[in-house]
PDB file of N, CA and C in Angstrom:
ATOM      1  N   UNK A   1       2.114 -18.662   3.455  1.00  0.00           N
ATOM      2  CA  UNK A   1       3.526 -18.759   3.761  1.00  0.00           C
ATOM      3  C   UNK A   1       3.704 -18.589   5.266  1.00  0.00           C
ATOM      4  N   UNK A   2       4.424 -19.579   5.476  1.00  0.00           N
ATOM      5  CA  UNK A   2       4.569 -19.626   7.558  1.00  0.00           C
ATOM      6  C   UNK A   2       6.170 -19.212   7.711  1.00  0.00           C
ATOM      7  N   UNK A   3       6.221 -18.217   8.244  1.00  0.00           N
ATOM      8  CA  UNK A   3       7.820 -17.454   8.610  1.00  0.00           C
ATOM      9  C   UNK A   3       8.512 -18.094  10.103  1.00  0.00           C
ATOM     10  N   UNK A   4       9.404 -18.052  10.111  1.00  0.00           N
ATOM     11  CA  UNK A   4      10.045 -18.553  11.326  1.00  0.00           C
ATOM     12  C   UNK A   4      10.046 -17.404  12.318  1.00  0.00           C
ATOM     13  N   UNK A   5      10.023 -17.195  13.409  1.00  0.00           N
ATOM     14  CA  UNK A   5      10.308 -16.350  14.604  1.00  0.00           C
ATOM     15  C   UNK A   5      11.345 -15.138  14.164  1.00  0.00           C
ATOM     16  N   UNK A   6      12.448 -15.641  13.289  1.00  0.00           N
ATOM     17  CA  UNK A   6      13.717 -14.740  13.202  1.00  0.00           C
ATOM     18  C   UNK A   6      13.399 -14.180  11.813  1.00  0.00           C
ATOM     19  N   UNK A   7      12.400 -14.566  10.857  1.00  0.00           N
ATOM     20  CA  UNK A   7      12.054 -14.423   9.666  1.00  0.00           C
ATOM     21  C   UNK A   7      11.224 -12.907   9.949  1.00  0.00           C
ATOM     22  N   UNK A   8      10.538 -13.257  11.202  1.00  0.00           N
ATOM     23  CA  UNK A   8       9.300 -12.378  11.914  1.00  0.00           C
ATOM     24  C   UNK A   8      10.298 -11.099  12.102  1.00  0.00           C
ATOM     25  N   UNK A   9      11.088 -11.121  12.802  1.00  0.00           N
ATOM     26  CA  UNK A   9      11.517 -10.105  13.438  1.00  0.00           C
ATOM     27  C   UNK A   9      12.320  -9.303  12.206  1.00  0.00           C
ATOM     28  N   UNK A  10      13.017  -9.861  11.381  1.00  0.00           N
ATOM     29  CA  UNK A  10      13.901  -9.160  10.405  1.00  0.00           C
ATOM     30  C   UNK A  10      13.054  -9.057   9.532  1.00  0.00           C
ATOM     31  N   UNK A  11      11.750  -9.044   9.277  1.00  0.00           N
ATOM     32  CA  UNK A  11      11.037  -8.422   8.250  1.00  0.00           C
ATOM     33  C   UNK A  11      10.807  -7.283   9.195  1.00  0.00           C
ATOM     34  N   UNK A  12      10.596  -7.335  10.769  1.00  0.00           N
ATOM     35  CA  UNK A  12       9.886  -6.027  11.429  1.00  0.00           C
ATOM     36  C   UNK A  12      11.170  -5.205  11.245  1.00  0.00           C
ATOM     37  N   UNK A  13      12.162  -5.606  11.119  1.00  0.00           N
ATOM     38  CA  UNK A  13      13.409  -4.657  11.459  1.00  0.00           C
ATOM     39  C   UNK A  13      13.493  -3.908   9.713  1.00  0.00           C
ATOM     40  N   UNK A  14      13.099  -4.932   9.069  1.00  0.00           N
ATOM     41  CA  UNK A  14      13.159  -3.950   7.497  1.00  0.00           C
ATOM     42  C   UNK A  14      12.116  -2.984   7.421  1.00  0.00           C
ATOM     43  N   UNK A  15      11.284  -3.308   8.045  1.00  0.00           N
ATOM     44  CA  UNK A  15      10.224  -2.668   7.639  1.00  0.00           C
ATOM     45  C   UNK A  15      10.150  -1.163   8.574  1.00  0.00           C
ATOM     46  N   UNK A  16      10.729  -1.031   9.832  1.00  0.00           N
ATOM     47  CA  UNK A  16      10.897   0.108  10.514  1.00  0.00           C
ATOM     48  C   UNK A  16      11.775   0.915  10.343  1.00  0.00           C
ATOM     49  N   UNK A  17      12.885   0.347   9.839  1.00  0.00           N
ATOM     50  CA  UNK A  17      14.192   1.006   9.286  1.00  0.00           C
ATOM     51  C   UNK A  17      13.191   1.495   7.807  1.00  0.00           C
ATOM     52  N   UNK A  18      12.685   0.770   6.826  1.00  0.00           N
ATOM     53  CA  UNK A  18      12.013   1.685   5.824  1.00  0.00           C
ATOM     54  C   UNK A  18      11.421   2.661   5.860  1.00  0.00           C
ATOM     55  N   UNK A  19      10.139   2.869   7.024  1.00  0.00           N
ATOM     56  CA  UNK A  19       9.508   3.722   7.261  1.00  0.00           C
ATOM     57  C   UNK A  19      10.142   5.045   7.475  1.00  0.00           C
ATOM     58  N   UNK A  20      11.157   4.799   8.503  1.00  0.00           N
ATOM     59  CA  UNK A  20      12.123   5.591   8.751  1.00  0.00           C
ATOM     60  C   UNK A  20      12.852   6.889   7.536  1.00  0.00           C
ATOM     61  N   UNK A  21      12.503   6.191   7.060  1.00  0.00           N
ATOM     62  CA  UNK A  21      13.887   6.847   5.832  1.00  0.00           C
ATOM     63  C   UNK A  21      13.132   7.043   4.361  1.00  0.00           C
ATOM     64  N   UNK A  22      11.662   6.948   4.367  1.00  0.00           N
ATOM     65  CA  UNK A  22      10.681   7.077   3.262  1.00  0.00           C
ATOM     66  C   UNK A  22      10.314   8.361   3.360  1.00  0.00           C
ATOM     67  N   UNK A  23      10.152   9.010   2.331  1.00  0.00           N
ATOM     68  CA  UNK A  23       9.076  10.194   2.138  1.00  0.00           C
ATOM     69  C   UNK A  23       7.978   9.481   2.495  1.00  0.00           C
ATOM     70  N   UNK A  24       7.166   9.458   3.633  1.00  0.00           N
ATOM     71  CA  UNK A  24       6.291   9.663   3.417  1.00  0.00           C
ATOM     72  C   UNK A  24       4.574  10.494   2.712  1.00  0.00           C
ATOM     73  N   UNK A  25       5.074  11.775   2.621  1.00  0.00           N
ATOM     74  CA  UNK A  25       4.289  12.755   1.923  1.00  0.00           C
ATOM     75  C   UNK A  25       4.505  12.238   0.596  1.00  0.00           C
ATOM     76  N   UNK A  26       5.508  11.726   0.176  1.00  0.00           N
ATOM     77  CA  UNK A  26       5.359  11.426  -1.524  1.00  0.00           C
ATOM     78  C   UNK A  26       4.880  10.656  -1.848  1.00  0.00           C
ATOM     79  N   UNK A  27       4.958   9.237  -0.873  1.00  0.00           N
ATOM     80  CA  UNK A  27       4.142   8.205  -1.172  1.00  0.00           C
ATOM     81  C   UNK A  27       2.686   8.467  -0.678  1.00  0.00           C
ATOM     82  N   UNK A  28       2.252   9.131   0.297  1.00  0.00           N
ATOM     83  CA  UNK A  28       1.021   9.118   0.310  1.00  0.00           C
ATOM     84  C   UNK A  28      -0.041  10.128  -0.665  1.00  0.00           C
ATOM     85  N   UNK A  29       1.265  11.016  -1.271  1.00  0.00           N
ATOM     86  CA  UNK A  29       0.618  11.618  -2.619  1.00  0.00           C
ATOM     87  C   UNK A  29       0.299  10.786  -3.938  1.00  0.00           C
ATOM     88  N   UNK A  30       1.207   9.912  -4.286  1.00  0.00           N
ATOM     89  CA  UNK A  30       0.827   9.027  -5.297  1.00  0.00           C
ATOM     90  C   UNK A  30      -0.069   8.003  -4.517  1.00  0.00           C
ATOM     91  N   UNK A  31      -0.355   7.516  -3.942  1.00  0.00           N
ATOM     92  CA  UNK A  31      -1.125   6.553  -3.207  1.00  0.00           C
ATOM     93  C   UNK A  31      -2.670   7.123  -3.103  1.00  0.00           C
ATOM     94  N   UNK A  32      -2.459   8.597  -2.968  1.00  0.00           N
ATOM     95  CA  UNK A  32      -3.926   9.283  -3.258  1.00  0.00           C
ATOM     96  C   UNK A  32      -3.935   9.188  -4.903  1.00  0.00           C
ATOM     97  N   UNK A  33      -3.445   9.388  -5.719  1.00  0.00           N
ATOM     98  CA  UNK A  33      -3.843   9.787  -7.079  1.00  0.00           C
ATOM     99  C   UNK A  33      -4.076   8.407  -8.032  1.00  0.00           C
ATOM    100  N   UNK A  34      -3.467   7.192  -6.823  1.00  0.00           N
ATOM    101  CA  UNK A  34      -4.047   6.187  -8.051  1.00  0.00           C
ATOM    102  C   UNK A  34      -5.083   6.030  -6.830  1.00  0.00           C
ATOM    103  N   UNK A  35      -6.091   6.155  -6.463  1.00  0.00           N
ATOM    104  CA  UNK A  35      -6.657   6.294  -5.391  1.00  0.00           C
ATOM    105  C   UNK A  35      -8.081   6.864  -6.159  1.00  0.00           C
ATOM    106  N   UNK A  36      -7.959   8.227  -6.650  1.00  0.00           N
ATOM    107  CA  UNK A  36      -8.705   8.893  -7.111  1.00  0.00           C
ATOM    108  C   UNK A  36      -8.536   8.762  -8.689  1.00  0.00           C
ATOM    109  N   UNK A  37      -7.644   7.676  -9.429  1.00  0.00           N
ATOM    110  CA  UNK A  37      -7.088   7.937 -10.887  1.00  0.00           C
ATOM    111  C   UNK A  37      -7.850   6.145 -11.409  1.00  0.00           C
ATOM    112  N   UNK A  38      -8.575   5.504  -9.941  1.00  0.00           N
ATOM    113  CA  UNK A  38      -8.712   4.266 -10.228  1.00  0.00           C
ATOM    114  C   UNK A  38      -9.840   4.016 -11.785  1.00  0.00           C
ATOM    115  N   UNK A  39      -9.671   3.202 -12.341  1.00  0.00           N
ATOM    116  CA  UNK A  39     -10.616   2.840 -13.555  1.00  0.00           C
ATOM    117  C   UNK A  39     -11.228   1.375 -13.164  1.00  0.00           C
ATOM    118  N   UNK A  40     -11.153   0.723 -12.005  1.00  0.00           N
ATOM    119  CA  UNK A  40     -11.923  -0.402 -11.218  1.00  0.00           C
ATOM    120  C   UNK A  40     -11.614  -1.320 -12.724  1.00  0.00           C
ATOM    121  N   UNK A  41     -10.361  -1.313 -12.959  1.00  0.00           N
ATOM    122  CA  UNK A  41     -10.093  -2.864 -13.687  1.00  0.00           C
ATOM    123  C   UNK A  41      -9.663  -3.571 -13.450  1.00  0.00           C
ATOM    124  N   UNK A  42      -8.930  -3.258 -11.944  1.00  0.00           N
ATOM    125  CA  UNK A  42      -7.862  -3.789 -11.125  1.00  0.00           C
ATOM    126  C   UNK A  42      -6.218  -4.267 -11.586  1.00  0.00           C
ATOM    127  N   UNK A  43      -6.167  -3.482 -12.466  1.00  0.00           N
ATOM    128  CA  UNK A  43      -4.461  -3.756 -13.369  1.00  0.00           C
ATOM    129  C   UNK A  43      -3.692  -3.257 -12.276  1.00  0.00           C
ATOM    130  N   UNK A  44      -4.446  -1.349 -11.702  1.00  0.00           N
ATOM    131  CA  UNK A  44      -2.970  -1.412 -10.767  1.00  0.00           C
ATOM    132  C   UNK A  44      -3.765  -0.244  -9.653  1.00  0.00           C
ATOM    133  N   UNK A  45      -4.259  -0.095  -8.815  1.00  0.00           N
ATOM    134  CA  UNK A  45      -4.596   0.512  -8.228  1.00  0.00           C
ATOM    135  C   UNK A  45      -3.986   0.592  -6.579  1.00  0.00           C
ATOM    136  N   UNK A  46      -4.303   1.637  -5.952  1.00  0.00           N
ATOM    137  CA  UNK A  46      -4.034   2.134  -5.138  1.00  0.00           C
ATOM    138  C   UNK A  46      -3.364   1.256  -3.808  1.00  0.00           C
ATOM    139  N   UNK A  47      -3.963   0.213  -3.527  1.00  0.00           N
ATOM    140  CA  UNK A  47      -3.787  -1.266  -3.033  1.00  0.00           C
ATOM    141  C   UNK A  47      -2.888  -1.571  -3.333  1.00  0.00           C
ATOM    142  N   UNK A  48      -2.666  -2.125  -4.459  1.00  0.00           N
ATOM    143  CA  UNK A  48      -1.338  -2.644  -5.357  1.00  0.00           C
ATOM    144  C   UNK A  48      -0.513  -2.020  -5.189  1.00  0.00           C
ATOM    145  N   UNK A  49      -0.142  -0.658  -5.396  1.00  0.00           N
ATOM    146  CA  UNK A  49       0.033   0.267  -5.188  1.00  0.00           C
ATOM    147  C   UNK A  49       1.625   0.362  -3.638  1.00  0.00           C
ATOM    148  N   UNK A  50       0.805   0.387  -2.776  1.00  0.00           N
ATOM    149  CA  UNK A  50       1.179  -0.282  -1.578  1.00  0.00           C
ATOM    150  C   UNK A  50       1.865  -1.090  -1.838  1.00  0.00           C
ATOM    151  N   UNK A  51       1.264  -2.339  -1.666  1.00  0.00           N
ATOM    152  CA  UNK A  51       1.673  -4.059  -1.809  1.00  0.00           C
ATOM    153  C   UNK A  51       3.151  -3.848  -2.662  1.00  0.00           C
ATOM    154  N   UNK A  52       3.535  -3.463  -4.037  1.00  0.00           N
ATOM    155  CA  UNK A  52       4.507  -3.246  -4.815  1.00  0.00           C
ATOM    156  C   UNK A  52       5.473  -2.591  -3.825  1.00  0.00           C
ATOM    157  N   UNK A  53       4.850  -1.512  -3.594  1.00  0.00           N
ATOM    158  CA  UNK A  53       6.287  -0.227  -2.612  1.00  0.00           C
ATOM    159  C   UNK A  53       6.836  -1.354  -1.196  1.00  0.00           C
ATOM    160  N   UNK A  54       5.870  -1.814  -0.735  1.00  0.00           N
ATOM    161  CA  UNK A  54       6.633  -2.992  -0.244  1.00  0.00           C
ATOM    162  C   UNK A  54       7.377  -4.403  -0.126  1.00  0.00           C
ATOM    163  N   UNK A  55       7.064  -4.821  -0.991  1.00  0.00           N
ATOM    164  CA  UNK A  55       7.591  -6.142  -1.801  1.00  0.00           C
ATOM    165  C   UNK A  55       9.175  -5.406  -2.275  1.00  0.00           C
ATOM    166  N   UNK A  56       8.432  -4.599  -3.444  1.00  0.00           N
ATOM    167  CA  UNK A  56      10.084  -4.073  -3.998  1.00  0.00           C
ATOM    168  C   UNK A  56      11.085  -3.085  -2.896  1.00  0.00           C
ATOM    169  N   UNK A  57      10.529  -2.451  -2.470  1.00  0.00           N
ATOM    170  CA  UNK A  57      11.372  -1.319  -1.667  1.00  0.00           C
ATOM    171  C   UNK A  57      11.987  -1.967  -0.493  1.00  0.00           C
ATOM    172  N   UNK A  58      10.888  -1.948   0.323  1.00  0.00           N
ATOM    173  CA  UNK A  58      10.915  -2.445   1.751  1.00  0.00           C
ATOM    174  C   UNK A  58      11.894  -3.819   2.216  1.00  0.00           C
ATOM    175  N   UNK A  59      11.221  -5.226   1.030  1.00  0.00           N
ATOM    176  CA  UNK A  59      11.421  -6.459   1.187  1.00  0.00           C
ATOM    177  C   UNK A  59      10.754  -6.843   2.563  1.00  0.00           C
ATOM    178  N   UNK A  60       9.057  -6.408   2.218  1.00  0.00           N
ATOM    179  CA  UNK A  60       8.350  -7.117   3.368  1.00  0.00           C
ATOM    180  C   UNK A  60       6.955  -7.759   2.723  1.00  0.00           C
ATOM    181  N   UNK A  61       6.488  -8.125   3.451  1.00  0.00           N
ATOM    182  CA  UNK A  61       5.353  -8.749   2.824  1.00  0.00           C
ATOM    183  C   UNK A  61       4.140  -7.973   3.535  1.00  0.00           C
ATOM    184  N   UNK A  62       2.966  -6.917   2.321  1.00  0.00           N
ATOM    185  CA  UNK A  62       2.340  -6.293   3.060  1.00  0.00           C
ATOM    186  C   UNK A  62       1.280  -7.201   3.597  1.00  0.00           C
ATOM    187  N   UNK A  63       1.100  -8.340   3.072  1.00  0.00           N
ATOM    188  CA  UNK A  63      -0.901  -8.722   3.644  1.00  0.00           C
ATOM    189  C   UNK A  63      -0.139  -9.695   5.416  1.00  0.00           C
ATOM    190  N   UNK A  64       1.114  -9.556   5.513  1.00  0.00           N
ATOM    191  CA  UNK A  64       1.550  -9.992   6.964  1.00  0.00           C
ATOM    192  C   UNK A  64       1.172  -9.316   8.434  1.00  0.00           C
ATOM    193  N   UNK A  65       0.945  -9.780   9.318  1.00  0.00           N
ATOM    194  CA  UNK A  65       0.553  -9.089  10.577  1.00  0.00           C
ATOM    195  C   UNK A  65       1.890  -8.362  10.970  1.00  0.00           C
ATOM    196  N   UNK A  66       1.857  -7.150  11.401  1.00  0.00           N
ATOM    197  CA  UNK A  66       2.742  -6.497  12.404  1.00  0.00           C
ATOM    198  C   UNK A  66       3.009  -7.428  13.628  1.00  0.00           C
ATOM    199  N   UNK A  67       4.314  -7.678  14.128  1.00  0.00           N
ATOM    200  CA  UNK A  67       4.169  -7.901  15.673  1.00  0.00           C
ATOM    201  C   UNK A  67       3.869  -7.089  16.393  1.00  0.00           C
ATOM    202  N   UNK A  68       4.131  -6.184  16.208  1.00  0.00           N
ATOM    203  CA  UNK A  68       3.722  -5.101  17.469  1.00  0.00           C
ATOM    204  C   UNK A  68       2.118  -4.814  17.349  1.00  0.00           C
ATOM    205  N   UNK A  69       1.591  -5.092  16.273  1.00  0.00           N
ATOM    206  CA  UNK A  69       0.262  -4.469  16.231  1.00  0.00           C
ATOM    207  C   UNK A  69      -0.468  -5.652  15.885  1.00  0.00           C
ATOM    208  N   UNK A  70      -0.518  -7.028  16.656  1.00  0.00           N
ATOM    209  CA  UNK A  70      -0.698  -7.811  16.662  1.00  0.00           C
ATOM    210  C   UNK A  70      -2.094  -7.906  17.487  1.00  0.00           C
ATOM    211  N   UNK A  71      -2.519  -7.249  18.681  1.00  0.00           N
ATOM    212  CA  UNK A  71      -3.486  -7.112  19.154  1.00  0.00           C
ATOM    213  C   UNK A  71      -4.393  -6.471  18.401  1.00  0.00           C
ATOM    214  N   UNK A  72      -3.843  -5.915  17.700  1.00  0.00           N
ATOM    215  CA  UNK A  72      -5.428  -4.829  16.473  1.00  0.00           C
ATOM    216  C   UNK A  72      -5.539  -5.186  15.116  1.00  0.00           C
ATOM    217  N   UNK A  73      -4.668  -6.454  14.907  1.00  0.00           N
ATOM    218  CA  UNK A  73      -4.775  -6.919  14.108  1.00  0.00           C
ATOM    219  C   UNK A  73      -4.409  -6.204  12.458  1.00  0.00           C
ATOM    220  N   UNK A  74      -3.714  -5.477  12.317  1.00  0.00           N
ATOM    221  CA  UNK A  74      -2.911  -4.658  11.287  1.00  0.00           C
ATOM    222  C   UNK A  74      -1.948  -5.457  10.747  1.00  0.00           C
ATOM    223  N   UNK A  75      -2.021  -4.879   9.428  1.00  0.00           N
ATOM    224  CA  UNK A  75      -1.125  -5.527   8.728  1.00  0.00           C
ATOM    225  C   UNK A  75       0.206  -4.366   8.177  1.00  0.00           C
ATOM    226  N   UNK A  76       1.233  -4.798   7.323  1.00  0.00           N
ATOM    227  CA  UNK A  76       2.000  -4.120   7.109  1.00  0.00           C
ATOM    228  C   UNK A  76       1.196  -3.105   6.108  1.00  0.00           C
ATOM    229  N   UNK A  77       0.679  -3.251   4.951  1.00  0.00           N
ATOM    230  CA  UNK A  77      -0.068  -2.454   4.355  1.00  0.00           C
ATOM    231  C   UNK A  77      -0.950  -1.265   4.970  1.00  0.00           C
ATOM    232  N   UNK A  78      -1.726  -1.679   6.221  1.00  0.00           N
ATOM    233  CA  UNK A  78      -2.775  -1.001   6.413  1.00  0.00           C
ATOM    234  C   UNK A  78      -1.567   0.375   7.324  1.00  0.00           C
ATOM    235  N   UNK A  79      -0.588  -0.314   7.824  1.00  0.00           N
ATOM    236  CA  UNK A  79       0.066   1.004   8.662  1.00  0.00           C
ATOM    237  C   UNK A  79       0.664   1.720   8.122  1.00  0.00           C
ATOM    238  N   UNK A  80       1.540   1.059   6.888  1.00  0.00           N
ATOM    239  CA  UNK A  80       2.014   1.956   5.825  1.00  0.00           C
ATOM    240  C   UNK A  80       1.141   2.987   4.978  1.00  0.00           C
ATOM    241  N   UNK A  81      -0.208   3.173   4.371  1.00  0.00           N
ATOM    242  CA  UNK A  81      -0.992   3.613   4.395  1.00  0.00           C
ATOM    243  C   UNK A  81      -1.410   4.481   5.183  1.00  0.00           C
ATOM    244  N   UNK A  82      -1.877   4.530   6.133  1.00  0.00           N
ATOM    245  CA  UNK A  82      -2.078   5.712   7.450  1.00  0.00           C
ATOM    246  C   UNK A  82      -1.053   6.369   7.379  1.00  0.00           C
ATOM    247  N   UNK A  83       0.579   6.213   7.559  1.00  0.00           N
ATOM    248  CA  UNK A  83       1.278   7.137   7.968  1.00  0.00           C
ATOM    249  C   UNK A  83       1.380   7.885   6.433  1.00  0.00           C
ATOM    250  N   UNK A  84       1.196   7.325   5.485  1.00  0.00           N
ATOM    251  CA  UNK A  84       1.969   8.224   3.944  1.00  0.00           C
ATOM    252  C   UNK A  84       0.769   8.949   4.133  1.00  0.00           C
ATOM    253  N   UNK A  85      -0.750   8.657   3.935  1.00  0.00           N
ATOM    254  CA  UNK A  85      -1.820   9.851   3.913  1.00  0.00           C
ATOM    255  C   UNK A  85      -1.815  11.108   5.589  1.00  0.00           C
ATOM    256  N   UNK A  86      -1.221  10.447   6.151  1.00  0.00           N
ATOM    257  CA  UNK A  86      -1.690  11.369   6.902  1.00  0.00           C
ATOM    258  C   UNK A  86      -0.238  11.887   6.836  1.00  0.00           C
ATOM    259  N   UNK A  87       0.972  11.931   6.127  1.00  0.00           N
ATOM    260  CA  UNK A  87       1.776  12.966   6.270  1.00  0.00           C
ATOM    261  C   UNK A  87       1.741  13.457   5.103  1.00  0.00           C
ATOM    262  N   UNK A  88       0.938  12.861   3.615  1.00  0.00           N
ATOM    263  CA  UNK A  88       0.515  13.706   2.410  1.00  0.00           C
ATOM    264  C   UNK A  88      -0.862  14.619   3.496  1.00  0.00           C
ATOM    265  N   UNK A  89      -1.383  14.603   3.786  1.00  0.00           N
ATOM    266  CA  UNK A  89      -2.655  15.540   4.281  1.00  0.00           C
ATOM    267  C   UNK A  89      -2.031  16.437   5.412  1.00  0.00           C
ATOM    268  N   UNK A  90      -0.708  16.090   6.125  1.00  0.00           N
ATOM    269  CA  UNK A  90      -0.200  17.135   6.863  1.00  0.00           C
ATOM    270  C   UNK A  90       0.803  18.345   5.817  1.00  0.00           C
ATOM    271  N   UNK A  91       1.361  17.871   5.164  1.00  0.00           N
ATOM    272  CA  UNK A  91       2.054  18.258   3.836  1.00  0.00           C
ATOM    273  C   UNK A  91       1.297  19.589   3.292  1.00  0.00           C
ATOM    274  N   UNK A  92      -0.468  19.181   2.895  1.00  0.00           N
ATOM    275  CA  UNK A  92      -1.240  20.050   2.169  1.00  0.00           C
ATOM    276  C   UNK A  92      -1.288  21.165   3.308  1.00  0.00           C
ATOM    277  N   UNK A  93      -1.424  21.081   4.537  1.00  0.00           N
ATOM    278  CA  UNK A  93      -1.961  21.819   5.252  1.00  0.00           C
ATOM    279  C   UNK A  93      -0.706  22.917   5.792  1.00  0.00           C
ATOM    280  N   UNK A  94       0.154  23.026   5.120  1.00  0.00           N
ATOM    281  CA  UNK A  94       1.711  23.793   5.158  1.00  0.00           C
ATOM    282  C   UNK A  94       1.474  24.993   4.182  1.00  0.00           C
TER     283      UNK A  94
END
């Protein structure tokens, strides 16, 4: 799927305004437990997982490049990920 320039930017604008305003610690707690709860059948795991919380929540598309993180090549998934575990793993440490 090829997005237009303005398609680009108002997915970045959904997607920062989401971050914004997410538990992160909650999602990166369930994100650990299907994580560690996986049965490798691939119905719904940890990945998916993701991909869903953004499709439905967000209204972004995770396997898309960030603009801003366009030089390191990240996608919406992989940053969403980092911030929920590392504020579930700052969470534990309270």
């Amino acid at each position: 799927m090829r997005l237009t320039s303005d398609q680009v930017a108002a997915q970045q604008i959904r997607f920062d305004k989401f971050l914004a305003t997410v538990n992160l610690a909650k999602l990166g707690k369930k994100y650990y437990y299907f994580m560690a709860a996986d049965n490798s059948d691939g119905r719904y795991n940890s990945y998916c997982y993701i991909l869903r919380v953004l499709r439905l929540c967000a209204n972004v598309e995770g396997c898309m490049y960030h603009p801003e993180f366009l030089a390191f090549n990240r996608f919406y998934n992989e940053i969403l990920r980092a911030a929920a575990l590392s504020a579930f793993l700052d969470s534990l440490k309270k």
